[in-house]
C-alpha atoms as a PDB file:
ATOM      1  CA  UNK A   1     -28.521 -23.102  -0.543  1.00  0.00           C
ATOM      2  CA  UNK A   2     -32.090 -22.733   0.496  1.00  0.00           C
ATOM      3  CA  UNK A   3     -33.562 -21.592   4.083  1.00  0.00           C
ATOM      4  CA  UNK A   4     -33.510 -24.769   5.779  1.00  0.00           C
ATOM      5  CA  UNK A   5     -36.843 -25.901   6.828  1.00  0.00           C
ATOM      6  CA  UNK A   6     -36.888 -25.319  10.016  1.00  0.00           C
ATOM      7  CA  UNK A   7     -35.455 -21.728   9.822  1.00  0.00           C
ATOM      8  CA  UNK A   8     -38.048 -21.253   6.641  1.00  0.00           C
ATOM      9  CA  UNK A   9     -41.068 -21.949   9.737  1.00  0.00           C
ATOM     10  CA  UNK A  10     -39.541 -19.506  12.119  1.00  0.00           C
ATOM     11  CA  UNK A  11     -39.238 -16.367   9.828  1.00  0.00           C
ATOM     12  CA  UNK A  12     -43.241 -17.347   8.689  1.00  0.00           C
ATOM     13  CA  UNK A  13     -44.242 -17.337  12.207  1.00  0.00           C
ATOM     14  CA  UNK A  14     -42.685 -14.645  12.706  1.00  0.00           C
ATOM     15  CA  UNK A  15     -43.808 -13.015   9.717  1.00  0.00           C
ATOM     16  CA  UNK A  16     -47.890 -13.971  10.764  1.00  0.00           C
ATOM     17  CA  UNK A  17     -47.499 -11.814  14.269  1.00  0.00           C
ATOM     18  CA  UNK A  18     -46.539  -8.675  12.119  1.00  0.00           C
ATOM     19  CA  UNK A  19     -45.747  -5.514  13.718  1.00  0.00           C
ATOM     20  CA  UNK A  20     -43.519  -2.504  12.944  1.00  0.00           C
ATOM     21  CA  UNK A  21     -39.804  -3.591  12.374  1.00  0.00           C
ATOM     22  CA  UNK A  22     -37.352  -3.537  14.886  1.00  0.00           C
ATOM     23  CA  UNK A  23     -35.596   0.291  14.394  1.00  0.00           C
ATOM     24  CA  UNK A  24     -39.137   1.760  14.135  1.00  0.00           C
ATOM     25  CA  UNK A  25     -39.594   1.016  18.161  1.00  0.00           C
ATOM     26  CA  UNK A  26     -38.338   1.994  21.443  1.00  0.00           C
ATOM     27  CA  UNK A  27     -35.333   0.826  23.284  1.00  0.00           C
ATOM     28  CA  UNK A  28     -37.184  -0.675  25.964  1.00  0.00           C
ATOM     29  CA  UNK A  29     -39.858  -2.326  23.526  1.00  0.00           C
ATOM     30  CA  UNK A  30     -36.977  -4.291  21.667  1.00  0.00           C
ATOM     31  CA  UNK A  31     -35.319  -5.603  24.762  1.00  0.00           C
ATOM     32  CA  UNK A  32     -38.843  -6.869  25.718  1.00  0.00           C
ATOM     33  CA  UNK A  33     -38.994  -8.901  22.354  1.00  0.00           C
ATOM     34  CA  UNK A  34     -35.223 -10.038  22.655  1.00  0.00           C
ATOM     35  CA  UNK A  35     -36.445 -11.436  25.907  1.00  0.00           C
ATOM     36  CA  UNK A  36     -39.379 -13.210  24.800  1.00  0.00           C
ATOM     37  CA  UNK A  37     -38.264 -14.792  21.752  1.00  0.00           C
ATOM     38  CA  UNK A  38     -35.516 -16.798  23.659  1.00  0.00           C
ATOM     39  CA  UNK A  39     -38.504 -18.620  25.156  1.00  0.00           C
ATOM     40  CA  UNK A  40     -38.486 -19.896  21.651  1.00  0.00           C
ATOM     41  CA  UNK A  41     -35.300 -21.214  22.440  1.00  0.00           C
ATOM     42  CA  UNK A  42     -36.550 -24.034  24.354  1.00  0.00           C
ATOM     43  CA  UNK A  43     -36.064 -25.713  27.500  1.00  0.00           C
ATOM     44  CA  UNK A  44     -32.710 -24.930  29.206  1.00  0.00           C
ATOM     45  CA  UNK A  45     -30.410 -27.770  30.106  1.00  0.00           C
ATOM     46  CA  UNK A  46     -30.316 -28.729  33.573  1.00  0.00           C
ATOM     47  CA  UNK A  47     -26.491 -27.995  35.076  1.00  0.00           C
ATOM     48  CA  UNK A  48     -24.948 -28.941  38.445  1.00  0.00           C
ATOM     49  CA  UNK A  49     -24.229 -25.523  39.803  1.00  0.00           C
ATOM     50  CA  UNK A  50     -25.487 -21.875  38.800  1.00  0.00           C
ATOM     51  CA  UNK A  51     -24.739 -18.764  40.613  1.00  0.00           C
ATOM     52  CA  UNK A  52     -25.051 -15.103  40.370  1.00  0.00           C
ATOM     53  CA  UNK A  53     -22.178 -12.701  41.769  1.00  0.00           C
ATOM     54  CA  UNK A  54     -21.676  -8.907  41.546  1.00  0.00           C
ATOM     55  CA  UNK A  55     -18.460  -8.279  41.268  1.00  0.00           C
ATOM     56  CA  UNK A  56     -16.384  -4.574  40.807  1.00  0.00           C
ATOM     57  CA  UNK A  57     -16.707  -2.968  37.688  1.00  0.00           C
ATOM     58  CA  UNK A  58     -15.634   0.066  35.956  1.00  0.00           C
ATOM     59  CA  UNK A  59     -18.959   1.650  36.328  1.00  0.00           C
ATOM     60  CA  UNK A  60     -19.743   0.726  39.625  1.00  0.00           C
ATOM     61  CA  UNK A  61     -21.387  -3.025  40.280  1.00  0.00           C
ATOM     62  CA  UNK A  62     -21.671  -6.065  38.028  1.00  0.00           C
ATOM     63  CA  UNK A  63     -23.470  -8.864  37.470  1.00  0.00           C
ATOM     64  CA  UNK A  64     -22.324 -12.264  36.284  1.00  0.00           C
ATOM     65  CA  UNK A  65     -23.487 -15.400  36.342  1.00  0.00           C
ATOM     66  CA  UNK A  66     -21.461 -18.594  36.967  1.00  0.00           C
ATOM     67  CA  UNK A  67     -22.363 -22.011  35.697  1.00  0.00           C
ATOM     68  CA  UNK A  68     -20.211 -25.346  36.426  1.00  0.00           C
ATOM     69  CA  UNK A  69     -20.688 -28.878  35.591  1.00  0.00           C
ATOM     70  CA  UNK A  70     -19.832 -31.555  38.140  1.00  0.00           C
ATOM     71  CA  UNK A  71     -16.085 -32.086  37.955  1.00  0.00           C
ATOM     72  CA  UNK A  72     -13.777 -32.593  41.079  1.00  0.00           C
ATOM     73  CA  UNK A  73     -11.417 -30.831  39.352  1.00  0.00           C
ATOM     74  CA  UNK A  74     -10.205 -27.460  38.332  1.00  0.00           C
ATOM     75  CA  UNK A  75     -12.233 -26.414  35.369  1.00  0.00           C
ATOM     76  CA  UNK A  76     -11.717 -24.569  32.436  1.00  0.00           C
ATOM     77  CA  UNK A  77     -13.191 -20.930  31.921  1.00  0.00           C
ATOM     78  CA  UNK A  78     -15.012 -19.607  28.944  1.00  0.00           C
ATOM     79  CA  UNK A  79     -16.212 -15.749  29.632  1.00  0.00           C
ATOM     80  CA  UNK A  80     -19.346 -15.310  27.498  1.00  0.00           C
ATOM     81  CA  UNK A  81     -20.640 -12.241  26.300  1.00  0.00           C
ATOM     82  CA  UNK A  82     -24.521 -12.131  25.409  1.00  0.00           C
ATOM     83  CA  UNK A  83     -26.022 -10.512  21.747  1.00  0.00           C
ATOM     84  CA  UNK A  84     -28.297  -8.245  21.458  1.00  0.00           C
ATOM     85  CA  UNK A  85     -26.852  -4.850  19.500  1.00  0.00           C
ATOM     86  CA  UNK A  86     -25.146  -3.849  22.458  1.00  0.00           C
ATOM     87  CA  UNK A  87     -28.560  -2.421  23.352  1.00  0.00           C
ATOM     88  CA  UNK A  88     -30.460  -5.612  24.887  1.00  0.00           C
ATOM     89  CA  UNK A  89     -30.080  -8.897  26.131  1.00  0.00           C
ATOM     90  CA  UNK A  90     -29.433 -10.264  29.394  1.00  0.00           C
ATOM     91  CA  UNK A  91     -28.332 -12.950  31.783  1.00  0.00           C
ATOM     92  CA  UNK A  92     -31.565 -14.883  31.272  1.00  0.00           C
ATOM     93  CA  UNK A  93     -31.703 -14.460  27.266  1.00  0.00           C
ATOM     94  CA  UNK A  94     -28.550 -16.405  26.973  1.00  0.00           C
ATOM     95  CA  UNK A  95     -29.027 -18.783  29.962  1.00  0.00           C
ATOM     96  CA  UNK A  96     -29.314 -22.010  27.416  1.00  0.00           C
ATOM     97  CA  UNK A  97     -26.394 -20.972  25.769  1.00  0.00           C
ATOM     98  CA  UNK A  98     -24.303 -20.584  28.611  1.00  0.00           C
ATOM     99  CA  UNK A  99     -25.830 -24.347  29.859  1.00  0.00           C
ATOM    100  CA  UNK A 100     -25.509 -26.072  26.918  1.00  0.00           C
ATOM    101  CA  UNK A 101     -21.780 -25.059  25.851  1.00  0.00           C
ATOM    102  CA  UNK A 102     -20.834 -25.700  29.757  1.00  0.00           C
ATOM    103  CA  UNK A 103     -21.818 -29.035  29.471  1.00  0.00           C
ATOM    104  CA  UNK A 104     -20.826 -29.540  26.167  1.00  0.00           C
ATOM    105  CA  UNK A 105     -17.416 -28.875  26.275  1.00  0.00           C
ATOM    106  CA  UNK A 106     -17.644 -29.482  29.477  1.00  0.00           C
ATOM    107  CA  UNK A 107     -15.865 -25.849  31.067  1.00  0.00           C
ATOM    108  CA  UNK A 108     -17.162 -23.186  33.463  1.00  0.00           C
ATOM    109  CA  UNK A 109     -19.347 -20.257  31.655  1.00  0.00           C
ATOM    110  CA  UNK A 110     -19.451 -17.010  33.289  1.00  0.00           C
ATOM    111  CA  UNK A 111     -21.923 -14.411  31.601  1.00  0.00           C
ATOM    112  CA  UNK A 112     -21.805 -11.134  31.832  1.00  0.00           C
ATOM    113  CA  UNK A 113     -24.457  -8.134  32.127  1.00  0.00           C
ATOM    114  CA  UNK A 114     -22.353  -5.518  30.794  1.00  0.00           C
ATOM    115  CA  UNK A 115     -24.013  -2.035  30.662  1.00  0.00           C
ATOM    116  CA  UNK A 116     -25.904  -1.527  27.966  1.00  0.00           C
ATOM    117  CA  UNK A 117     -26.583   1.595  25.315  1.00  0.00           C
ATOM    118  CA  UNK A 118     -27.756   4.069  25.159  1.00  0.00           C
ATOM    119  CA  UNK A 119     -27.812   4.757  28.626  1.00  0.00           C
ATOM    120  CA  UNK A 120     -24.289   3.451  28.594  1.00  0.00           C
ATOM    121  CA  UNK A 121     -23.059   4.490  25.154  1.00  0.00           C
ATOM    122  CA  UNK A 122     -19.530   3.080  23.653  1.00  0.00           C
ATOM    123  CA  UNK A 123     -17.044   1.710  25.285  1.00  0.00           C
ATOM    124  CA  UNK A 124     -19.060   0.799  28.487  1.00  0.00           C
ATOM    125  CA  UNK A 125     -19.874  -2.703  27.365  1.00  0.00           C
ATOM    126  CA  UNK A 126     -16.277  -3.238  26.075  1.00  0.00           C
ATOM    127  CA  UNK A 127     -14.511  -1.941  29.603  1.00  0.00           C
ATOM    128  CA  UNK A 128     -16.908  -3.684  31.313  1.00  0.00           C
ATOM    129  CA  UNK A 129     -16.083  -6.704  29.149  1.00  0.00           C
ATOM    130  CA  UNK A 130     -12.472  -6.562  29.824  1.00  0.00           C
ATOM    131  CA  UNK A 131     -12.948  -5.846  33.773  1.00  0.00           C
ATOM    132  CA  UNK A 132     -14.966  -9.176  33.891  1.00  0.00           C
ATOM    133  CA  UNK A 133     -12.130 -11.412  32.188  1.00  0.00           C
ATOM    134  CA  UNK A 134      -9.344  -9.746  34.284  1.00  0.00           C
ATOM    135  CA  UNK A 135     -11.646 -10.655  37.430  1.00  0.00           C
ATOM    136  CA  UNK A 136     -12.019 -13.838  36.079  1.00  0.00           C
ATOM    137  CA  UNK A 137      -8.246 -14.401  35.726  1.00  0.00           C
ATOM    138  CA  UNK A 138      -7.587 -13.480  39.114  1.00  0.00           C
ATOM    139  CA  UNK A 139     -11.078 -15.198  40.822  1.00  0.00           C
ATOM    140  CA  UNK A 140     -10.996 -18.301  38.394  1.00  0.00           C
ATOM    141  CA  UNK A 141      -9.890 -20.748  41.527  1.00  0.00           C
ATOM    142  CA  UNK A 142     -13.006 -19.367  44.003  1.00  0.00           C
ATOM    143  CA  UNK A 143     -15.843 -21.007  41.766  1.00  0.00           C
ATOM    144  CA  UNK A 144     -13.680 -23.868  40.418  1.00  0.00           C
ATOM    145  CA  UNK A 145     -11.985 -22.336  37.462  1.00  0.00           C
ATOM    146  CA  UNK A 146      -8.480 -22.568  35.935  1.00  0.00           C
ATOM    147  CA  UNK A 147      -7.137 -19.226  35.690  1.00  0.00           C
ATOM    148  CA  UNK A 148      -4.789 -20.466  33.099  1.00  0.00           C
ATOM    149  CA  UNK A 149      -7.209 -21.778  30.592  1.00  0.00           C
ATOM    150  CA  UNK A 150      -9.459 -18.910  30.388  1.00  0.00           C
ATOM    151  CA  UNK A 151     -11.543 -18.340  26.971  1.00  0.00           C
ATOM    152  CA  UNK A 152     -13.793 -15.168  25.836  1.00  0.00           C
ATOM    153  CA  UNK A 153     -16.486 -16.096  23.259  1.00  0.00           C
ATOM    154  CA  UNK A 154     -20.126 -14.174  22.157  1.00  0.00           C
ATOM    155  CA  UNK A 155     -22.348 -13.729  19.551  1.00  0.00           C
ATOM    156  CA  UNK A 156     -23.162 -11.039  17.177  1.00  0.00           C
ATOM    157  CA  UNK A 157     -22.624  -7.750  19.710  1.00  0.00           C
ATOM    158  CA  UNK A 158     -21.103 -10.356  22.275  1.00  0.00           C
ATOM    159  CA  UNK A 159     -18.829 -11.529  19.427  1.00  0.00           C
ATOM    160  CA  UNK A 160     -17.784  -7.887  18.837  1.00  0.00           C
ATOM    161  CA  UNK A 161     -16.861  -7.238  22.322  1.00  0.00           C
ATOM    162  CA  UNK A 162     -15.120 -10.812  22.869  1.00  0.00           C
ATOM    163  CA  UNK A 163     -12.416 -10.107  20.197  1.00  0.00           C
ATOM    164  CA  UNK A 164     -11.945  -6.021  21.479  1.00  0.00           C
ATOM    165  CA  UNK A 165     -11.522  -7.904  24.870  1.00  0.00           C
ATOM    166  CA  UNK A 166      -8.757  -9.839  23.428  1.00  0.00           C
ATOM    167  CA  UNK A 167      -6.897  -7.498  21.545  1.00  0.00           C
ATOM    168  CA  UNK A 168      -6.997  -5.039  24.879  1.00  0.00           C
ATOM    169  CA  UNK A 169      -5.564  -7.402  27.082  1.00  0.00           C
ATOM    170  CA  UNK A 170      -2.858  -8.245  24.260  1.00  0.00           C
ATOM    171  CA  UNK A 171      -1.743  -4.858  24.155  1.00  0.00           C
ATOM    172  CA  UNK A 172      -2.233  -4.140  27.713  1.00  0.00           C
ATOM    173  CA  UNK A 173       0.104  -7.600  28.503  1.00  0.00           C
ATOM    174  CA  UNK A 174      -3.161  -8.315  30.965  1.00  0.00           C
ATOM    175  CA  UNK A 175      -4.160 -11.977  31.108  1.00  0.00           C
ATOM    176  CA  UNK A 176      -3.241 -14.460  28.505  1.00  0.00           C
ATOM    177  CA  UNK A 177      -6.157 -16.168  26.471  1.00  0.00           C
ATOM    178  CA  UNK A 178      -6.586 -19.764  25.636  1.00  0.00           C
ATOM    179  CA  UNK A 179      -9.237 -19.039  22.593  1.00  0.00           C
ATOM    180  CA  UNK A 180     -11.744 -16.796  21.196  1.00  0.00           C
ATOM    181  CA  UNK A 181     -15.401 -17.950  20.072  1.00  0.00           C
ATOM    182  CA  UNK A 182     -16.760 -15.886  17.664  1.00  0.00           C
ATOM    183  CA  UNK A 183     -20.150 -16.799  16.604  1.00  0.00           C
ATOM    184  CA  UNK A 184     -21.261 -14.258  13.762  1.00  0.00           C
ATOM    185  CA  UNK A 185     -19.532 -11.411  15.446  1.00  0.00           C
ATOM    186  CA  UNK A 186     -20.329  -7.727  14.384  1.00  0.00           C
ATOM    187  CA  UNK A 187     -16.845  -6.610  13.128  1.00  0.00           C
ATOM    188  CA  UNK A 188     -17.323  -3.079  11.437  1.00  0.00           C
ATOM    189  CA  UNK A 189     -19.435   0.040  11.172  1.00  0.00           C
ATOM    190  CA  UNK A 190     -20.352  -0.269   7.577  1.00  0.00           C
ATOM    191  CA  UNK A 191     -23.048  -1.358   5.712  1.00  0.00           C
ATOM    192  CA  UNK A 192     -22.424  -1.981   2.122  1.00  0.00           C
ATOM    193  CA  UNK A 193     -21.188  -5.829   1.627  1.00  0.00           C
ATOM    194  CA  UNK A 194     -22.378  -8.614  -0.708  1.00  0.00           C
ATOM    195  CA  UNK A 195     -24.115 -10.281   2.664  1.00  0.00           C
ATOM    196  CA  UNK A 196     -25.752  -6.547   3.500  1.00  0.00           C
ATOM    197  CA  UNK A 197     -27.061  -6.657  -0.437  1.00  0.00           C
ATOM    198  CA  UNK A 198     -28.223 -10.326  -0.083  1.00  0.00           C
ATOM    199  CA  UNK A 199     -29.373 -10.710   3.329  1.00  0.00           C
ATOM    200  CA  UNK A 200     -30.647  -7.035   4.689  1.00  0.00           C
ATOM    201  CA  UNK A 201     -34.518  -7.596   4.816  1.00  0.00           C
ATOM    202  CA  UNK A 202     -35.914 -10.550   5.468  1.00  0.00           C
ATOM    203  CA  UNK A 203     -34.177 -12.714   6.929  1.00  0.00           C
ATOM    204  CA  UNK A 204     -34.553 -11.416  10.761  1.00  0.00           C
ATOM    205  CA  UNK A 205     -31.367  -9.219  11.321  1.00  0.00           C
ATOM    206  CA  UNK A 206     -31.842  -6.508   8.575  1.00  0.00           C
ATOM    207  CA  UNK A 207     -29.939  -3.782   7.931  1.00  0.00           C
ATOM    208  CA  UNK A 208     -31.591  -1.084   9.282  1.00  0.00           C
ATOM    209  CA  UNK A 209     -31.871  -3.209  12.289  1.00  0.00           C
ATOM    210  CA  UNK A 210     -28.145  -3.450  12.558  1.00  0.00           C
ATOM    211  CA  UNK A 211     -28.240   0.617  11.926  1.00  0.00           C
ATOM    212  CA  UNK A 212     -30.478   1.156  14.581  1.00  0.00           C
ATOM    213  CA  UNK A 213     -28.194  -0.692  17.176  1.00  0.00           C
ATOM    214  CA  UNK A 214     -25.002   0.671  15.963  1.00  0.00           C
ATOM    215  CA  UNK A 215     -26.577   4.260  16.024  1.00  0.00           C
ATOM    216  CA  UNK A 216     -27.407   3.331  19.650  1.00  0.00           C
ATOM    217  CA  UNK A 217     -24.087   2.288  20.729  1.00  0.00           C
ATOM    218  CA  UNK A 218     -21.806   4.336  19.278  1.00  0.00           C
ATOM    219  CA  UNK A 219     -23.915   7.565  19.520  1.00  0.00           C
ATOM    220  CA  UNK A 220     -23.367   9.059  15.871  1.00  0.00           C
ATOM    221  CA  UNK A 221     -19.980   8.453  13.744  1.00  0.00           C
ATOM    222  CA  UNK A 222     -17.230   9.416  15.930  1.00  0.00           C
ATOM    223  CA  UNK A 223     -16.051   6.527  16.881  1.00  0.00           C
ATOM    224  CA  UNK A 224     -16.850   4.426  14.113  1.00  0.00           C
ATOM    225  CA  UNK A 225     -13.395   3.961  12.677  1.00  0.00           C
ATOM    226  CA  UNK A 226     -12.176   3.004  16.733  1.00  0.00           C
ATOM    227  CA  UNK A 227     -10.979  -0.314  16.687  1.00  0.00           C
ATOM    228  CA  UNK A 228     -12.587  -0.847  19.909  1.00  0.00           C
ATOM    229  CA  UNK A 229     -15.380  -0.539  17.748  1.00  0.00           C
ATOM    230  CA  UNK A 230     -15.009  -1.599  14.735  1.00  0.00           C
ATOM    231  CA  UNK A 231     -12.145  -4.651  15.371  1.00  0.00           C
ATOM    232  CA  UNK A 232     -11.718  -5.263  11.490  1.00  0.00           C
ATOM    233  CA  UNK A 233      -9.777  -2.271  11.249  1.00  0.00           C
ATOM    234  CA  UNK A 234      -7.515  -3.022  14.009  1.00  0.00           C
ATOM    235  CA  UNK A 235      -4.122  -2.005  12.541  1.00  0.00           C
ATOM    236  CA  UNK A 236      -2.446  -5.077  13.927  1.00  0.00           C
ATOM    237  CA  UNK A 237      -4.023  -8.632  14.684  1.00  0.00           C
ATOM    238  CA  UNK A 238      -0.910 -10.785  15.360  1.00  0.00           C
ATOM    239  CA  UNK A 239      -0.505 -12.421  18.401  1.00  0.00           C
ATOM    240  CA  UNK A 240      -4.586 -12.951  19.086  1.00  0.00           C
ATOM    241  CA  UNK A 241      -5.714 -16.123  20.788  1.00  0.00           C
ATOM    242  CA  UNK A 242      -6.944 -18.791  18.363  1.00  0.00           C
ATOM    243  CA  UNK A 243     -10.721 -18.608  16.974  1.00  0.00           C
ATOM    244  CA  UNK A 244     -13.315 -19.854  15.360  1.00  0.00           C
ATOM    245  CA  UNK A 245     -15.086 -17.618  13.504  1.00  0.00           C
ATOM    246  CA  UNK A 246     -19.066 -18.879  13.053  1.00  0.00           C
ATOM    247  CA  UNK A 247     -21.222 -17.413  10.436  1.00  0.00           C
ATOM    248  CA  UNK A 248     -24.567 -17.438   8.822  1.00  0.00           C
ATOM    249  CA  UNK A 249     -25.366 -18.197   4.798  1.00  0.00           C
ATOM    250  CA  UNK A 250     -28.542 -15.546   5.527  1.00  0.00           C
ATOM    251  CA  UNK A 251     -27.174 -12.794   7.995  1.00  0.00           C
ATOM    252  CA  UNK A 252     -25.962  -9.689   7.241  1.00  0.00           C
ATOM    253  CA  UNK A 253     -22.666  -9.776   9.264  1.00  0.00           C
ATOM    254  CA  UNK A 254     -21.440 -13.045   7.273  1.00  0.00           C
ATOM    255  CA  UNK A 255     -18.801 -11.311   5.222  1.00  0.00           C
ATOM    256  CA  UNK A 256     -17.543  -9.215   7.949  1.00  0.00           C
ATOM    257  CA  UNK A 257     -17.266 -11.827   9.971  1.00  0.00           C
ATOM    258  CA  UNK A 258     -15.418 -13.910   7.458  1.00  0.00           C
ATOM    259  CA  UNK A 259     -13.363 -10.752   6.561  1.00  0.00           C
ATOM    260  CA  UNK A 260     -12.324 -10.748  10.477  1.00  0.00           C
ATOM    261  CA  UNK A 261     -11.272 -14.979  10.121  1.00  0.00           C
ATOM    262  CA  UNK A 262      -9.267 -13.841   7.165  1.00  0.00           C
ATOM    263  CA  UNK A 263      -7.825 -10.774   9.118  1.00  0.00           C
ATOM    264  CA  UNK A 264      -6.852 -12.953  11.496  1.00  0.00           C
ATOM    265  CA  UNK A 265      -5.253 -15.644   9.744  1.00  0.00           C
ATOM    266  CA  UNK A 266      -3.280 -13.285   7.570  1.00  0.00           C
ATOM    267  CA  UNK A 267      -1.949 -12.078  10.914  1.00  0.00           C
ATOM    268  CA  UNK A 268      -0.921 -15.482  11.634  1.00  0.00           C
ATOM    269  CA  UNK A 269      -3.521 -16.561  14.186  1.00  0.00           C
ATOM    270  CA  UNK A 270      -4.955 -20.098  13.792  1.00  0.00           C
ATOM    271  CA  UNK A 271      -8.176 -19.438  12.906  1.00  0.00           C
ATOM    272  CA  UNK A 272     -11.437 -21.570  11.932  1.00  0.00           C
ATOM    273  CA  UNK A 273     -14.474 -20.100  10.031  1.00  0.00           C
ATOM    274  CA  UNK A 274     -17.249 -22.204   9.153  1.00  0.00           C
ATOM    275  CA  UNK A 275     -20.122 -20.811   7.565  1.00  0.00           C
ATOM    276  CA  UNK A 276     -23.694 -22.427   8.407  1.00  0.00           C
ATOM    277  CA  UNK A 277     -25.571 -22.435   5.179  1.00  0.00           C
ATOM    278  CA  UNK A 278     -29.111 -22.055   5.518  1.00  0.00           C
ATOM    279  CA  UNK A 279     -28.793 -20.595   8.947  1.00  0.00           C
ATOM    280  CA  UNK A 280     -29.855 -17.023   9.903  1.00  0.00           C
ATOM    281  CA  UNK A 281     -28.495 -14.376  12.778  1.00  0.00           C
ATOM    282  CA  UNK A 282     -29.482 -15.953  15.947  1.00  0.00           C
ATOM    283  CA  UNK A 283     -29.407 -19.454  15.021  1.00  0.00           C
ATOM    284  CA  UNK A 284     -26.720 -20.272  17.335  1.00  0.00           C
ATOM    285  CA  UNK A 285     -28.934 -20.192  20.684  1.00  0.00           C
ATOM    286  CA  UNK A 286     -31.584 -22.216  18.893  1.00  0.00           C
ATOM    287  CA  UNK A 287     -29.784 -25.906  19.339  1.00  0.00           C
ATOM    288  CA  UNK A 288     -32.846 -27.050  21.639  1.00  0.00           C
ATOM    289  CA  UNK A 289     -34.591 -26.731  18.645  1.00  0.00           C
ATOM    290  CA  UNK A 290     -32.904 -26.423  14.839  1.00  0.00           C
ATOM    291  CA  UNK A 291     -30.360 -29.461  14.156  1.00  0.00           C
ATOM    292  CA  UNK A 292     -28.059 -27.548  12.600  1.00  0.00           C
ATOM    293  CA  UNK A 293     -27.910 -24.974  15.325  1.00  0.00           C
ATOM    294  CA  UNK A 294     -26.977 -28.214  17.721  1.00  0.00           C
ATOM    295  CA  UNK A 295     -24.006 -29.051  14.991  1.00  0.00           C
ATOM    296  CA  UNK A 296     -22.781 -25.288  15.583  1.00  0.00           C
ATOM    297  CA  UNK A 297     -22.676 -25.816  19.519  1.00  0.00           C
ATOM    298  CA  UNK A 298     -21.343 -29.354  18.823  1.00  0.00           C
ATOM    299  CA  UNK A 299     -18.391 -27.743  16.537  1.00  0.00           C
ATOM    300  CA  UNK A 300     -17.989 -24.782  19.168  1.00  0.00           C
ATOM    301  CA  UNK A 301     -17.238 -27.022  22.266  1.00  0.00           C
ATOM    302  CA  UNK A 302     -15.037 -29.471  20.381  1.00  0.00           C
ATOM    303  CA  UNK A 303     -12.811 -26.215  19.693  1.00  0.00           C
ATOM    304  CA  UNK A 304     -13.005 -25.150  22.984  1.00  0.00           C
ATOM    305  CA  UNK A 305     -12.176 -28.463  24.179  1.00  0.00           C
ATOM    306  CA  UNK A 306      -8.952 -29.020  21.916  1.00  0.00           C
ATOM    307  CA  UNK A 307      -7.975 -24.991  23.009  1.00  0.00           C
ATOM    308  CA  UNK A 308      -7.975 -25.944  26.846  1.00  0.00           C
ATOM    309  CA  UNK A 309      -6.448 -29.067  26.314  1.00  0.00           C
ATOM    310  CA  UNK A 310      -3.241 -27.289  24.573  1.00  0.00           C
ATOM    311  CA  UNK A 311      -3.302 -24.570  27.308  1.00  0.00           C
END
């Protein structure tokens, strides 16, 4: 399929303010620009509660921010991990995420600022990951959450760390999961699939984007083949939470991604993928905005919902 439309006027506006790419500029430069383009995001959905803790983590203090619908009762609790090539994002970048799939589904969110690279460098933001879902297991009931329908979900670097979180905590017999949200995760240190070919310039995420933020994380090649890393080549899936596994027609992590459903379901893990076609990296967070982005929260919170409902 073609761009849709309304993806088709992003990358031209985009494409009118010029500028160097994205790996030709400095760290702190980029997470400037991640910030401001999720003002293009919209207007954030008003929520009943919001509130930032700090809680314990492995490097010292961390940040997390809580969000809760009305409900008199226990709620359900999806841990969300923000994008951003492990190098930026924030709390605030994915604040209308966080809103709209609370309310959608409707569940408690909490968000996580886990360190970031290269001043934190690989595994920081995946044990600081997995030290907020264990706190969130054994916190769930102080902020109105149901420690035994607890979720993990993220996009792109956030969808990385979400499924490392879960197959930790599987091996580590630490906290069972109700569900895993994937939404175009990054799933291996490689470069050279049919979605790389296709979708590498142009198209927003390129592919010496994604090279700049995986040569920021991981510090060199080390510890590309680490699982931890790079989940695809986890020797062993089985025994995973259920997922849904959302992709892009025009990014260059759709066929890992769908490599990772297919991983998964071989495993025996009920697993979803749906690919958005005409949809780009990022497209997720732009549901205030693009109409199929609004399907993909729609789809994500109906899974969530029928997950919590089973746990």
């Amino acid at each position: 399929m073609p761009l849709h439309p309304q993806v088709q006027v992003f990358l031209d506006a985009m494409a009118e303010m010029g500028g160097p790419p994205l790996h030709e500029l400095p760290v702190d430069v980029v997470r400037q620009i991640v910030i401001d383009n999720s003002a293009a995001r919209g207007e954030p959905e008003p929520i009943d509660a919001v509130s930032d803790r700090t809680i314990r983590g492995p490097g010292g203090d961390l940040a997390v921010r809580i969000y809760r619908p009305r409900s008199s009762e226990p709620l359900p609790v999806l841990v969300f991990l923000h994008g951003g090539g492990w190098v930026a994002g924030n709390l605030d970048t994915h604040d209308g995420i966080c809103r709209t799939l609370a309310n959608a589904v409707p569940c408690a969110v909490v968000a996580v600022d886990y360190r970031l690279a290269p001043e934190h460098p690989f595994p920081a933001a995946v044990d600081d990951a997995e030290a907020a879902v264990e706190w969130v297991a054994a916190n769930a009931a102080t902020f109105g959450g149901d420690a035994a329908r607890v979720a993990v979900g993220g996009d792109s670097a956030g969808g990385n760390l979400a499924t490392v979180v879960a197959r930790r905590l599987r091996d580590a017999a630490g906290p069972a999961l109700a569900f895993q949200l994937l939404v175009y995760p990054a799933t291996d240190y490689r470069f050279d699939t049919a979605s790389y070919r296709e979708n590498g310039d142009g198209y927003f995420l390129t592919r010496d984007g994604m090279a700049w933020f995986w040569g920021h994380y991981l510090g060199g090649e080390a510890h590309a083949d680490s699982p931890d890393a790079s989940p695809l080549r986890a020797a062993d899936l089985g025994g995973l939470p259920p997922a849904l596994v959302i992709t892009a027609e025009f990014d260059p992590l759709r066929d890992e991604g769908e490599a990772y459903a297919e991983r998964l379901r071989q495993a025996g893990v009920p697993v979803v993928a749906t690919r958005y076609d005409g949809m780009i990296h990022t497209f997720f967070g732009m549901s205030a905005v693009w109409d199929d982005a609004r399907r993909a929260v729609e789809d994500a919170a109906a899974a969530l919902r029928k997950a919590f409902a089973s746990g």
